[in-house]
C-alpha atoms as a PDB file:
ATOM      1  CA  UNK A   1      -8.610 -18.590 -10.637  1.00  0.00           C
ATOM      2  CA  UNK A   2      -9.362 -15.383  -8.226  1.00  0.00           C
ATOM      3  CA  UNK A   3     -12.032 -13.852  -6.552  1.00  0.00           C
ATOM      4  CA  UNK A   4     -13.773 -11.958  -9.627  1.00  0.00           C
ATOM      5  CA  UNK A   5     -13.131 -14.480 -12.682  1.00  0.00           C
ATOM      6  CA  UNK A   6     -13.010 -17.991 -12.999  1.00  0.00           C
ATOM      7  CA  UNK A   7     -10.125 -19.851 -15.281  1.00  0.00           C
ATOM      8  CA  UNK A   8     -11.767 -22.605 -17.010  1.00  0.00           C
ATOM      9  CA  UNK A   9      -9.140 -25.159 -18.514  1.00  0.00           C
ATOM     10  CA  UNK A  10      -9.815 -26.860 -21.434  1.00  0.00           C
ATOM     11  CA  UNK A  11      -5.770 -27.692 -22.755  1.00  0.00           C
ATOM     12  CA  UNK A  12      -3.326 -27.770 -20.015  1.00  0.00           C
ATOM     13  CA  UNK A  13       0.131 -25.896 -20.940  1.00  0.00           C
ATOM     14  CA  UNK A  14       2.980 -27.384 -20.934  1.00  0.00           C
ATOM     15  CA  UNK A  15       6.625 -25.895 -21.059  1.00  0.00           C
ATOM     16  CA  UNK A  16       6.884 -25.895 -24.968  1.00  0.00           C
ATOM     17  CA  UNK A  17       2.871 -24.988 -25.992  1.00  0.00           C
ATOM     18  CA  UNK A  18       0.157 -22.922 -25.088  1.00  0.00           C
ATOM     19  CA  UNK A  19      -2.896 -24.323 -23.329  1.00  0.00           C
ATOM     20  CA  UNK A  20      -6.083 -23.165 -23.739  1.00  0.00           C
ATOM     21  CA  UNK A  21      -8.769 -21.757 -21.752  1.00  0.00           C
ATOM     22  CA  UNK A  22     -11.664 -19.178 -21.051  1.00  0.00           C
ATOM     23  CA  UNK A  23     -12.132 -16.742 -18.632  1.00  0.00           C
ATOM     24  CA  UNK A  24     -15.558 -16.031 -17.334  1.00  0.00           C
ATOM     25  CA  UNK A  25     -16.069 -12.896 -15.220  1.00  0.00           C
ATOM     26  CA  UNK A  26     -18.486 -12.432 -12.178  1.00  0.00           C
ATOM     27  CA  UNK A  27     -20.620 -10.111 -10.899  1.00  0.00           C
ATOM     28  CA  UNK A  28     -18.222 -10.542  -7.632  1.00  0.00           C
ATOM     29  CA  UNK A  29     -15.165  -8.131  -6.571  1.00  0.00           C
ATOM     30  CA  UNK A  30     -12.487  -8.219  -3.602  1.00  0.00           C
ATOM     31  CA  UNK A  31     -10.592  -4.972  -2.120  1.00  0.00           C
ATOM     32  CA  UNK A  32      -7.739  -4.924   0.285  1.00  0.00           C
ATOM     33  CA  UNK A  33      -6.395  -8.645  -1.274  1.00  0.00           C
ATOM     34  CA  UNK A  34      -9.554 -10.319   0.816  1.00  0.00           C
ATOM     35  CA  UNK A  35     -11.209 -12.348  -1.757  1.00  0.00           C
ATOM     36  CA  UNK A  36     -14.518 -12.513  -2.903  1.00  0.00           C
ATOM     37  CA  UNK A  37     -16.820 -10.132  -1.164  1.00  0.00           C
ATOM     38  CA  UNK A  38     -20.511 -10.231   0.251  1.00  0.00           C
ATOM     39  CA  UNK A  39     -22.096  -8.987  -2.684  1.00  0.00           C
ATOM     40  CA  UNK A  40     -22.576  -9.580  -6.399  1.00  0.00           C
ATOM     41  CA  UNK A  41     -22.696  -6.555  -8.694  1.00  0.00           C
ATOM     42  CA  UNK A  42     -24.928  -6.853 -11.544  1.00  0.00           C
ATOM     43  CA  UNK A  43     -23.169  -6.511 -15.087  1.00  0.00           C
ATOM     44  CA  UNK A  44     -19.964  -5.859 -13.886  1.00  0.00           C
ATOM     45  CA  UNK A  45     -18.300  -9.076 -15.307  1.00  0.00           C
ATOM     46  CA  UNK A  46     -19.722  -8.481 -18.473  1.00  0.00           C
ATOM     47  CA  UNK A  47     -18.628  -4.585 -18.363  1.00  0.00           C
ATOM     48  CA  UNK A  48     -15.359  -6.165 -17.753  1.00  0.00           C
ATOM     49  CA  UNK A  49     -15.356  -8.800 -20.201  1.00  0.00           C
ATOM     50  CA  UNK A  50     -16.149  -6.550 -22.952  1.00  0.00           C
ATOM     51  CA  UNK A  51     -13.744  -3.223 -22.121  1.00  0.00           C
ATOM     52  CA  UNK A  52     -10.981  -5.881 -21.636  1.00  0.00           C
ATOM     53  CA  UNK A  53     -11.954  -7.986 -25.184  1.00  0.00           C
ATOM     54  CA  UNK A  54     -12.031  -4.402 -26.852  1.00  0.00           C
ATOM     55  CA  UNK A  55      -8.163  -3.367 -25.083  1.00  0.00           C
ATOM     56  CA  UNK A  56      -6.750  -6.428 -26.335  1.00  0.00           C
ATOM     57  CA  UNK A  57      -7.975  -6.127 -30.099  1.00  0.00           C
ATOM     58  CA  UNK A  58      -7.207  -2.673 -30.154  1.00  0.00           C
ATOM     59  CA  UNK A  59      -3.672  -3.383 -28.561  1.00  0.00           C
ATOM     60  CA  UNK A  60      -3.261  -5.785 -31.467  1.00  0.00           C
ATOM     61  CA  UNK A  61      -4.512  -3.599 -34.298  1.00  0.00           C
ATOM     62  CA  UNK A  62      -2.914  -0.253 -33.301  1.00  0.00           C
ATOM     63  CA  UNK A  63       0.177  -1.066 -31.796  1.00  0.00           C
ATOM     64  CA  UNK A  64       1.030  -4.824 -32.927  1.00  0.00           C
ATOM     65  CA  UNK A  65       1.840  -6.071 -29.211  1.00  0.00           C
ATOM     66  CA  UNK A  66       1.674  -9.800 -28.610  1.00  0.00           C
ATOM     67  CA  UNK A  67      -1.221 -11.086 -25.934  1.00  0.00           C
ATOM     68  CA  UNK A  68      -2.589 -13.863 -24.783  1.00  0.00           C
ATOM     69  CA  UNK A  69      -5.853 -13.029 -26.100  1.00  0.00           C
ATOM     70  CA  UNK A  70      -7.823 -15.344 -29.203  1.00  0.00           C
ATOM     71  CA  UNK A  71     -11.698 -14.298 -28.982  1.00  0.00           C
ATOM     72  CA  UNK A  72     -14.501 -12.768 -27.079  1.00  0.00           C
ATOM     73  CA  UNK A  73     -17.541 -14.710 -25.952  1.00  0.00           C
ATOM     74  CA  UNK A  74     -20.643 -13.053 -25.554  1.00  0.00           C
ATOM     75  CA  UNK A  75     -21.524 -11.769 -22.773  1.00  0.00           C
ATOM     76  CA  UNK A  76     -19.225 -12.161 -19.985  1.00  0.00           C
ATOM     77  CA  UNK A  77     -16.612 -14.628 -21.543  1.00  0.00           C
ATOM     78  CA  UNK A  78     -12.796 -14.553 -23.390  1.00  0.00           C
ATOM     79  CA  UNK A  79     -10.682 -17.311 -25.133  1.00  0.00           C
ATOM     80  CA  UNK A  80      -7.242 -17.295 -24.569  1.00  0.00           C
ATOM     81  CA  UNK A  81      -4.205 -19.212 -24.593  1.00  0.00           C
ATOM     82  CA  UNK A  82      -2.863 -20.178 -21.070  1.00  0.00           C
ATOM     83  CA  UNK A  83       1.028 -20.582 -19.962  1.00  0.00           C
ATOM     84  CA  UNK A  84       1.810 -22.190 -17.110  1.00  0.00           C
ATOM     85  CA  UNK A  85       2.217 -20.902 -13.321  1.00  0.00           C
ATOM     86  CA  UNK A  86       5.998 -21.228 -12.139  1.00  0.00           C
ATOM     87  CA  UNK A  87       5.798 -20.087  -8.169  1.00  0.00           C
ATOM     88  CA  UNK A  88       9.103 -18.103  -7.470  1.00  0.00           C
ATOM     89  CA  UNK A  89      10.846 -20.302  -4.662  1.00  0.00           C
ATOM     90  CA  UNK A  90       9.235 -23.439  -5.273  1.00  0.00           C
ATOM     91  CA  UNK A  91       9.512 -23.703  -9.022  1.00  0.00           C
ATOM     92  CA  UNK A  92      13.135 -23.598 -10.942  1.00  0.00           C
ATOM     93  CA  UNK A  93      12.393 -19.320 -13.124  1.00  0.00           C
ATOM     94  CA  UNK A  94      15.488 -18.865 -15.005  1.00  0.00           C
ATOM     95  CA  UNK A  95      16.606 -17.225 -18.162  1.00  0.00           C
ATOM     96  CA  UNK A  96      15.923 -20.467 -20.639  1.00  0.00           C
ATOM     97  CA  UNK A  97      12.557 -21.243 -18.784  1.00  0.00           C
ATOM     98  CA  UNK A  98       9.624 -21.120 -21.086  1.00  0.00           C
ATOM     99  CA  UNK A  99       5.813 -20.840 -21.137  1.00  0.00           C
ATOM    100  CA  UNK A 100       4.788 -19.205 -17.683  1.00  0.00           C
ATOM    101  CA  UNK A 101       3.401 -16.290 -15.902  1.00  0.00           C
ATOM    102  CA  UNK A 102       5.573 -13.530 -15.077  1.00  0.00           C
ATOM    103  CA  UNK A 103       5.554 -13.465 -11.291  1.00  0.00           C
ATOM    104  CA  UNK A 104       5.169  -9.529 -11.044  1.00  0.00           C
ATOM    105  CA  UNK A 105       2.531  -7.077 -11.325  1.00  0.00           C
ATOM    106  CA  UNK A 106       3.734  -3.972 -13.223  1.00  0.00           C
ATOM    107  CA  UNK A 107       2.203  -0.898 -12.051  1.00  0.00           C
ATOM    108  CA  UNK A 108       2.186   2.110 -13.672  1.00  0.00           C
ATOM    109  CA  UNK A 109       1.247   6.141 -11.946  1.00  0.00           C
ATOM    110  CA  UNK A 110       0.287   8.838 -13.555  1.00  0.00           C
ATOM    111  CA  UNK A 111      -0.786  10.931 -10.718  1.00  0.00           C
ATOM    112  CA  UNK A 112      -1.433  10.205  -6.952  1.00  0.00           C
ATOM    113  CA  UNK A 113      -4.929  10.361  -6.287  1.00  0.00           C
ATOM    114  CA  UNK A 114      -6.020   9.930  -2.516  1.00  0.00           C
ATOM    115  CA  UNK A 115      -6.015   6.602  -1.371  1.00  0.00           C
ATOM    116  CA  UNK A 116      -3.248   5.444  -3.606  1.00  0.00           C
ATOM    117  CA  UNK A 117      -0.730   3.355  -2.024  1.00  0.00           C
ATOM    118  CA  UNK A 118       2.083   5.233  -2.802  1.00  0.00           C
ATOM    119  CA  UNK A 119       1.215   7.452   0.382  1.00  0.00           C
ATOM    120  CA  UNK A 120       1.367   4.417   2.779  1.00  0.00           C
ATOM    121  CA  UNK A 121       5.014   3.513   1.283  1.00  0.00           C
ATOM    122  CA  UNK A 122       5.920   7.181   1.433  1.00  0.00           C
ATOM    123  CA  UNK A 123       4.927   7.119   5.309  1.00  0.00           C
ATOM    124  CA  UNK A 124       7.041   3.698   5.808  1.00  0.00           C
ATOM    125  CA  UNK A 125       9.860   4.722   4.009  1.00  0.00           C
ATOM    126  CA  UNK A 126       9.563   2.470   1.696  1.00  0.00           C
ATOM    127  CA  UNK A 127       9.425   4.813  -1.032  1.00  0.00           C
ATOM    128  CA  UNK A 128      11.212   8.085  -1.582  1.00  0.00           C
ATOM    129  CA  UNK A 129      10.189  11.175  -3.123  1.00  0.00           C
ATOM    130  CA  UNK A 130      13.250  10.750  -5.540  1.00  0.00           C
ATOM    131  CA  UNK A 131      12.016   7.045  -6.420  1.00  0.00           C
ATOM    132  CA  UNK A 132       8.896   8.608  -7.630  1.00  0.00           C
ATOM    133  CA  UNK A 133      11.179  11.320  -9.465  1.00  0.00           C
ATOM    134  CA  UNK A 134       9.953  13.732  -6.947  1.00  0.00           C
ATOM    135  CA  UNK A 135      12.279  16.266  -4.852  1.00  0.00           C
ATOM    136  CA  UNK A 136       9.384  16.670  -1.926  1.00  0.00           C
ATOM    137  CA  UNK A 137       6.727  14.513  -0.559  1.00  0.00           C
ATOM    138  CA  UNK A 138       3.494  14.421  -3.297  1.00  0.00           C
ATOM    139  CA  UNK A 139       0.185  15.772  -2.500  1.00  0.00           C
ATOM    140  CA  UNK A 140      -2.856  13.910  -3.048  1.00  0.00           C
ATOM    141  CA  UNK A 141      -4.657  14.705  -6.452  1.00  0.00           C
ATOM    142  CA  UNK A 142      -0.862  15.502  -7.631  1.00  0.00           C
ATOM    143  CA  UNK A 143      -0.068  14.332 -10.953  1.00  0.00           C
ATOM    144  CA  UNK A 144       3.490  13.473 -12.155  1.00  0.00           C
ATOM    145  CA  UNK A 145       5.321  14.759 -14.712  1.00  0.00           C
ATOM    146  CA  UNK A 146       5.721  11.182 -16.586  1.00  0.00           C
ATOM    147  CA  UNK A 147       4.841   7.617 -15.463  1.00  0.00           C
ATOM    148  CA  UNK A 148       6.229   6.213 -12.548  1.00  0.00           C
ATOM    149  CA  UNK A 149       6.502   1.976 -12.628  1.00  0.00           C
ATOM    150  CA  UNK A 150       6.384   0.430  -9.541  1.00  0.00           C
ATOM    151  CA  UNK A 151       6.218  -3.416  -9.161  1.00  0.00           C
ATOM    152  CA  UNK A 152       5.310  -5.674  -6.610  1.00  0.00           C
ATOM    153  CA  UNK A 153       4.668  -9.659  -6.761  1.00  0.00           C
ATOM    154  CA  UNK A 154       1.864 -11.450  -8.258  1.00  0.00           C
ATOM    155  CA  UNK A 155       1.616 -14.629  -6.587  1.00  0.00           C
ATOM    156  CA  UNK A 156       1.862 -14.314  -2.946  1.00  0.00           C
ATOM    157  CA  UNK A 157      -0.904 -13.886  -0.583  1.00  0.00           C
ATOM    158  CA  UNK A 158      -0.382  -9.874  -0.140  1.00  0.00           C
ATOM    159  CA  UNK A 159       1.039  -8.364  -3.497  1.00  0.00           C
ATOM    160  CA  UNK A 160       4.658  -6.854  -2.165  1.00  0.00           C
ATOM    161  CA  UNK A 161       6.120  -3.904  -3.306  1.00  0.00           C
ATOM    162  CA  UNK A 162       9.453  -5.268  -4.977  1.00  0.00           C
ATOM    163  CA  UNK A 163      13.013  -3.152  -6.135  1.00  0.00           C
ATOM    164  CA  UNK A 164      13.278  -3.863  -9.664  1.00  0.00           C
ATOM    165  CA  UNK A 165      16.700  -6.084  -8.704  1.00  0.00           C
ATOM    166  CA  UNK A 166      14.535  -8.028  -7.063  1.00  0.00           C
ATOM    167  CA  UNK A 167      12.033  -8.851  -9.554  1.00  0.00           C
ATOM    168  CA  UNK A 168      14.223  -9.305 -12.326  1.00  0.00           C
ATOM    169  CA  UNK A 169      15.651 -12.227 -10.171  1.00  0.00           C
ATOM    170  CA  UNK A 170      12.459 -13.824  -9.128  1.00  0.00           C
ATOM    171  CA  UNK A 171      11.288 -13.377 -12.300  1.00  0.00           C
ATOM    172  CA  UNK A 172      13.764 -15.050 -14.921  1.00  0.00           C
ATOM    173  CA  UNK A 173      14.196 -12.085 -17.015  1.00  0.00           C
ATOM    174  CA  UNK A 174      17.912 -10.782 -18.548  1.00  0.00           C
ATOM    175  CA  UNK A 175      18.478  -7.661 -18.828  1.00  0.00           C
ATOM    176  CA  UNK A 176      17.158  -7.290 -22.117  1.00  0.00           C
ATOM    177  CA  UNK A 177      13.682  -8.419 -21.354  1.00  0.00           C
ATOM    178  CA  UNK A 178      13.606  -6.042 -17.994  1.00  0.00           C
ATOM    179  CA  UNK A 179      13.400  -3.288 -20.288  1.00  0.00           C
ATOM    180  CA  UNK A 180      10.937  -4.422 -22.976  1.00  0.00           C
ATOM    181  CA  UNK A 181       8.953  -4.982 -19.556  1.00  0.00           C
ATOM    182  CA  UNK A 182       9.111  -1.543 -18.670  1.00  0.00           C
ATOM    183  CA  UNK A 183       9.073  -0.571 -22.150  1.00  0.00           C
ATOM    184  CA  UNK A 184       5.925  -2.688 -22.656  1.00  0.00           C
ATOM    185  CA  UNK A 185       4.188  -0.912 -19.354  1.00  0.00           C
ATOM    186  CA  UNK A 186       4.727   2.539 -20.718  1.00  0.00           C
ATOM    187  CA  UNK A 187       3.153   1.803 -24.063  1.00  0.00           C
ATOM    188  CA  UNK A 188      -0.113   0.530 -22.934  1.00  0.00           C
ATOM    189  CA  UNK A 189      -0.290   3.201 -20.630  1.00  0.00           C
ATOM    190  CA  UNK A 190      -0.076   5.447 -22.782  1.00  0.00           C
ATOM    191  CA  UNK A 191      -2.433   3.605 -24.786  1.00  0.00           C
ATOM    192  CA  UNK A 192      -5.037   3.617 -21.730  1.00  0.00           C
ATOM    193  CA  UNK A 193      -4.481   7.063 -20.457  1.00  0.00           C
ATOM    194  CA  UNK A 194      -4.939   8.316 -24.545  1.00  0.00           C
ATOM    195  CA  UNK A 195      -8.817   6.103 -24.817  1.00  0.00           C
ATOM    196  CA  UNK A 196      -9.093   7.464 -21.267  1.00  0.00           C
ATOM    197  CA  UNK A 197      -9.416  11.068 -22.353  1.00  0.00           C
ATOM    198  CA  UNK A 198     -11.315  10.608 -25.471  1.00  0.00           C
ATOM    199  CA  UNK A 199     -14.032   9.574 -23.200  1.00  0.00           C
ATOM    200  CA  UNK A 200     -13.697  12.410 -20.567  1.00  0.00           C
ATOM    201  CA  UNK A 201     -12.091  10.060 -18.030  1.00  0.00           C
ATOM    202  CA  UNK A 202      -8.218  10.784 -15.993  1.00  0.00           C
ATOM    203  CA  UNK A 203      -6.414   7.624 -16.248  1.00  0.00           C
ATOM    204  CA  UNK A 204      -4.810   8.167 -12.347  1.00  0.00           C
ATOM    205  CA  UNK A 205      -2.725   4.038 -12.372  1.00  0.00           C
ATOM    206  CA  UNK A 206      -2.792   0.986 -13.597  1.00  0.00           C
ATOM    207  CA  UNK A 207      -1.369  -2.312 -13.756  1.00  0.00           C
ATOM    208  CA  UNK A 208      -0.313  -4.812 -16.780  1.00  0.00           C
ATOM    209  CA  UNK A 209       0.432  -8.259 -15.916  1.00  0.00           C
ATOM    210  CA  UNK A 210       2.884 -10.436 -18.506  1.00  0.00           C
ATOM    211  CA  UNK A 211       3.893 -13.606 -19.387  1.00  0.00           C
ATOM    212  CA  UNK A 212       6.858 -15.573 -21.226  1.00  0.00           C
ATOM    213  CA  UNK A 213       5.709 -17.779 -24.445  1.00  0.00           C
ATOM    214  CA  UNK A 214       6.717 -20.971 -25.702  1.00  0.00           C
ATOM    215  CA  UNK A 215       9.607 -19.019 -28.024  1.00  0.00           C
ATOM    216  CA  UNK A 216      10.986 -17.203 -25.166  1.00  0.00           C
ATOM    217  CA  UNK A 217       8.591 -14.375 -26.151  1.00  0.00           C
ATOM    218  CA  UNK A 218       6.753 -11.380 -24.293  1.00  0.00           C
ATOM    219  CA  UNK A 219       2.727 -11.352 -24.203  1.00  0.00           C
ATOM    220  CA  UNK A 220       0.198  -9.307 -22.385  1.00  0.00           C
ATOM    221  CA  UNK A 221      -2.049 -11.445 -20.254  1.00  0.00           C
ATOM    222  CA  UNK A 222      -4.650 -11.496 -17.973  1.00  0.00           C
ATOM    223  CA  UNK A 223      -6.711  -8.251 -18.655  1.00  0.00           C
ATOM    224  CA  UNK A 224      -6.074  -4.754 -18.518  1.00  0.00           C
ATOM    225  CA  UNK A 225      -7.374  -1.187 -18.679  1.00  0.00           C
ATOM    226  CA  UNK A 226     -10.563  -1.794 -16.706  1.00  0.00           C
ATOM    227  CA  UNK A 227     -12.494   0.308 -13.692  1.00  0.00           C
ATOM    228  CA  UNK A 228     -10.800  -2.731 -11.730  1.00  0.00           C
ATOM    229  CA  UNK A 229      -7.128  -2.874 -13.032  1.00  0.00           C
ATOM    230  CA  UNK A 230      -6.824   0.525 -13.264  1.00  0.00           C
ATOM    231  CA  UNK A 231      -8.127   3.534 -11.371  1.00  0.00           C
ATOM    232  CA  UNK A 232     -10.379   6.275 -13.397  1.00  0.00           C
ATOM    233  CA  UNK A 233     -11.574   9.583 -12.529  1.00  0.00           C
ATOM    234  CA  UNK A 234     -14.258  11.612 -13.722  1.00  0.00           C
ATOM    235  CA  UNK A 235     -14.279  15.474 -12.777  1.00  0.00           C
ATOM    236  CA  UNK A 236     -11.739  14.090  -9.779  1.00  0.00           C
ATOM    237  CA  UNK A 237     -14.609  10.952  -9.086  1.00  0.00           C
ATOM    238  CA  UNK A 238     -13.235   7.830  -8.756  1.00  0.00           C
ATOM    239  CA  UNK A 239     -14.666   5.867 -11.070  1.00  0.00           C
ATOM    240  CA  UNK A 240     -12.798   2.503 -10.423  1.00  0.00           C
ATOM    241  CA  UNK A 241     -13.044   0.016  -7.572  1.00  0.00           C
ATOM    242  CA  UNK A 242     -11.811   2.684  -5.188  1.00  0.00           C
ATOM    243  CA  UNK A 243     -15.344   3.410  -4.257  1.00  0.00           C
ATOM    244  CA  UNK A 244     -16.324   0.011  -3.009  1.00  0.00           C
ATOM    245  CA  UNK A 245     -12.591   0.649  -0.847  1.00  0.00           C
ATOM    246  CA  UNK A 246     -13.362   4.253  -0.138  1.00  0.00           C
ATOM    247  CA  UNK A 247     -16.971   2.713   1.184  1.00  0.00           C
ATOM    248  CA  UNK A 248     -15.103   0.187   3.468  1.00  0.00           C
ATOM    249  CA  UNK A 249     -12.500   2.591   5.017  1.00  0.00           C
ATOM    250  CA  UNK A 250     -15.432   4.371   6.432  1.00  0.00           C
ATOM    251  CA  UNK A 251     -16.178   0.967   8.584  1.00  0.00           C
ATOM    252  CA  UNK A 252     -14.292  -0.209  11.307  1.00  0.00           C
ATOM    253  CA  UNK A 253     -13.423  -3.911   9.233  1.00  0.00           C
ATOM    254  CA  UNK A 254     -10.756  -2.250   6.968  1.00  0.00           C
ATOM    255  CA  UNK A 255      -8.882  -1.774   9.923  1.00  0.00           C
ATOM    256  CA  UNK A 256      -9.770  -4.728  11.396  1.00  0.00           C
ATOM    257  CA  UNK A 257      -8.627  -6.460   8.626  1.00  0.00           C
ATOM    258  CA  UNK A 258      -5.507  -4.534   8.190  1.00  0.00           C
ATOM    259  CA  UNK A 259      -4.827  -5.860  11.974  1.00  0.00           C
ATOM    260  CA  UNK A 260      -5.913  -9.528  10.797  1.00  0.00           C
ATOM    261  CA  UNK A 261      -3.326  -9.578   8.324  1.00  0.00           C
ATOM    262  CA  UNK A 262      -0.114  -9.200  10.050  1.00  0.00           C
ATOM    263  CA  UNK A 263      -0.749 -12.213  12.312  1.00  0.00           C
ATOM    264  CA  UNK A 264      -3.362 -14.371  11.131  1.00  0.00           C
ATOM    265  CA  UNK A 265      -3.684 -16.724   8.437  1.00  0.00           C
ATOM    266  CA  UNK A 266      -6.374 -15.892   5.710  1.00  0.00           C
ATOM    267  CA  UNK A 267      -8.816 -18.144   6.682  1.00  0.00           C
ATOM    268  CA  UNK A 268      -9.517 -16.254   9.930  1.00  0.00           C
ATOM    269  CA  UNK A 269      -9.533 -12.582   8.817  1.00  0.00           C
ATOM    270  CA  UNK A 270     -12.711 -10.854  10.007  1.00  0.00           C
ATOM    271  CA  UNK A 271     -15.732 -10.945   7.491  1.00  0.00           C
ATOM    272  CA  UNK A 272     -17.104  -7.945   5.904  1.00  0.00           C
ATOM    273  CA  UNK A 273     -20.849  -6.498   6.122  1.00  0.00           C
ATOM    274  CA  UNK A 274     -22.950  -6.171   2.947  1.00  0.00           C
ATOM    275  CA  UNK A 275     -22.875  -2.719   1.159  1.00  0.00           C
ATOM    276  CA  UNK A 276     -26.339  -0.686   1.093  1.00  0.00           C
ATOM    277  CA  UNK A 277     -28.818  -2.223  -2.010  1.00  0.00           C
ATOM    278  CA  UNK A 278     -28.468   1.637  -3.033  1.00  0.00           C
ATOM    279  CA  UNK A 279     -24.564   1.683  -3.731  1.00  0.00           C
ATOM    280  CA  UNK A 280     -25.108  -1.400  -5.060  1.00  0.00           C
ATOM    281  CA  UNK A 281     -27.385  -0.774  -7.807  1.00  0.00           C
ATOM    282  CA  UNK A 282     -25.669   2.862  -8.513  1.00  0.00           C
ATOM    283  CA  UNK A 283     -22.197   0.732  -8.813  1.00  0.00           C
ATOM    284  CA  UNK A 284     -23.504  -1.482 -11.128  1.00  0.00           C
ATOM    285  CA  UNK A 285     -24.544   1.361 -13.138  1.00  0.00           C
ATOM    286  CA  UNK A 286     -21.376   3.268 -12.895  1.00  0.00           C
ATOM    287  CA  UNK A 287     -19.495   0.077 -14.721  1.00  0.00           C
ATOM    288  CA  UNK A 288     -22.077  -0.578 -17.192  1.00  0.00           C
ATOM    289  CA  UNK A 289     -22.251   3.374 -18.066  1.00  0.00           C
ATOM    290  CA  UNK A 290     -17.854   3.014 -18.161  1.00  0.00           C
ATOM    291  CA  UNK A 291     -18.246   0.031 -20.341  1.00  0.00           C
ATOM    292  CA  UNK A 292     -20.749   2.178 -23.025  1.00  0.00           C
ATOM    293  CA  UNK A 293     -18.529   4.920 -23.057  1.00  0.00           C
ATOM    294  CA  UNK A 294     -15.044   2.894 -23.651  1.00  0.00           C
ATOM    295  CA  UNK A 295     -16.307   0.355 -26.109  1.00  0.00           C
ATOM    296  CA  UNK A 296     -18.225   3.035 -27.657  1.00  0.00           C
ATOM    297  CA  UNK A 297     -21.070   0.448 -27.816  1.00  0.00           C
ATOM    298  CA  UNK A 298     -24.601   1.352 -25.821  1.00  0.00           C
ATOM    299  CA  UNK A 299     -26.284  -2.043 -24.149  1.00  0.00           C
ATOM    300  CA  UNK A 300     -28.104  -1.341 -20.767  1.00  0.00           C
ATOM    301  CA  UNK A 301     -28.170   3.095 -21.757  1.00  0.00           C
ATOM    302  CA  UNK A 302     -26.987   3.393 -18.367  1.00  0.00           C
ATOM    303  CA  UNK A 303     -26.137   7.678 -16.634  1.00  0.00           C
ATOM    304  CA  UNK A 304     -22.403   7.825 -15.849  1.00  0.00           C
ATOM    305  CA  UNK A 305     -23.550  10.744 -13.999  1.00  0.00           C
ATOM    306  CA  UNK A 306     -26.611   9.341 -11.894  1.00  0.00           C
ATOM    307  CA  UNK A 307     -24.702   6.775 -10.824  1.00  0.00           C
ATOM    308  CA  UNK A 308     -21.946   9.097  -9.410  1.00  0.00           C
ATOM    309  CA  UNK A 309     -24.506  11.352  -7.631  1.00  0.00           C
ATOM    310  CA  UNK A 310     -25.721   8.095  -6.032  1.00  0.00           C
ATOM    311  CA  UNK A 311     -22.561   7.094  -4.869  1.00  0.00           C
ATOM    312  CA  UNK A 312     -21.498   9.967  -3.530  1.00  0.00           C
ATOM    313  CA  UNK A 313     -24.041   9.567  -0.949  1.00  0.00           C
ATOM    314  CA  UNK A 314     -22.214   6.350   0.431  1.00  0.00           C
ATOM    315  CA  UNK A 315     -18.542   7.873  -0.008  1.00  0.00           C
END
């Protein structure tokens, strides 16, 4: 399935029904698109699990979207129903297709904290100020005045950054469902960055990933609105996957890698050290401390704060 969950099938779909299946999430994570990393951290998939579980009944409840989502499994587990995987370019994605995964990632900005990617397309000229809504370059730290969506692909080996042209085409969607994308995107952000502040957290970006039913219609799938889809801060902290990147920016393999990538296939892009037992531990604890504070449920009665001062050490 990926690098921090694994899919396991038990009904295949097909193009006119659902098929069904659980996801089970690891202690693993990846950064920089690499795949699994050296190191497990402890309670993370079941931090996970459970703030993902909580988004998608809440999603539900509150604001009556449709989602892929049927039941949690305690601890680290969640039923849903499964639509099939139509690759853009090998597999016929039109306008009557049925029953598969959107082939985009749909990313929404609130602000531009350092280390966002938005900077690196800036620098390339692959983004504008004025695509951002922006008339000068952005500062890091700078938040927007409303959302900016960006979207890039979902199922090749780097995610690309896509114009919205483009991803309608590769995606099978008229014109009409290109908005309720975009329309869908803004919602549960707003949704996220609203939970986000009732806890003390910034909601800085996200992503929402989407799929077409059996009846043509749109559902929320995969998970969402987690320290690893989205990126949180906490007094300007990241508290997100950015410190495991932030961590591994500092070493000379992120470059390395970045080098690896342009010419060489994945199998031969350079291997990673093992992070410090200390960030380890204190990373654990920072998702386990997130997960108490989201679901509003206390489990392991974890410090947010301890775990920060830890990090910071490392990053």
């Amino acid at each position: 399935m990926g690098s921090v969950k694994n899919l396991i099938v038990t009904k295949k779909p097909t193009e006119n029904s659902f098929g069904l299946g659980v996801f089970e999430f690891t202690d693993d994570y990846s950064v920089f698109d690499f795949g699994k990393m050296p190191d497990r951290i402890q309670g993370k998939g079941e931090s996970l699990c459970r703030i993902g579980s909580w988004n998608f009944q809440k999603i539900k409840e509150e604001l009556g979207l449709k989602t892929h989502f049927k039941r949690f499994i305690e601890p680290n587990k969640m039923e849903i129903n499964l639509v099939r995987k139509l690759v853009p370019g090998r597999d016929e994605i039109n306008t009557e297709t049925t029953n598969y995964l959107i082939p985009l990632e749909i990313i929404f900005r609130n602000s531009l904290p350092p280390g966002s990617s938005v900077f690196k397309a800036l620098d390339s000229g692959e983004l504008t100020p004025e695509d951002i809504g922006l008339e000068t370059r952005p500062e890091p730290g700078q938040r927007l005045e409303k959302p900016f969506l960006d979207v890039t692909t979902k199922l090749e080996v780097s995610d690309r950054r896509l114009k919205w042209d483009e991803a309608q085409k590769i995606s099978g969607l008229t014109d009409e469902e290109l908005e309720e994308v975009k329309r869908l995107a803004l919602r549960i952000n707003e949704f996220i960055t609203k939970r986000a502040d009732a806890v003390g957290l910034e909601h800085a970006d996200g992503k929402i990933e989407l799929a077409i039913g059996p009846e043509r219609e749109i559902l929320v799938v995969d998970v969402f609105g987690t320290p690893d889809e989205n990126r949180f801060l906490y007094d300007g902290f990241h508290i997100s996957k950015q410190v495991l990147r932030d961590f591994y920016r500092k070493t000379p393999w992120a470059e390395q890698l970045e080098n690896a990538k342009k010419t060489l296939p994945k199998s031969m892009w350079p291997k990673p050290e093992n992070l410090p037992d200390e960030l380890v531990s204190a990373v654990s604890n920072m998702y386990k401390a997130v997960c108490e504070l989201w679901t509003g449920k206390k489990i392991w009665n974890v410090s947010l704060n301890e775990a920060i001062e830890t990090i910071k050490k490392f990053v």
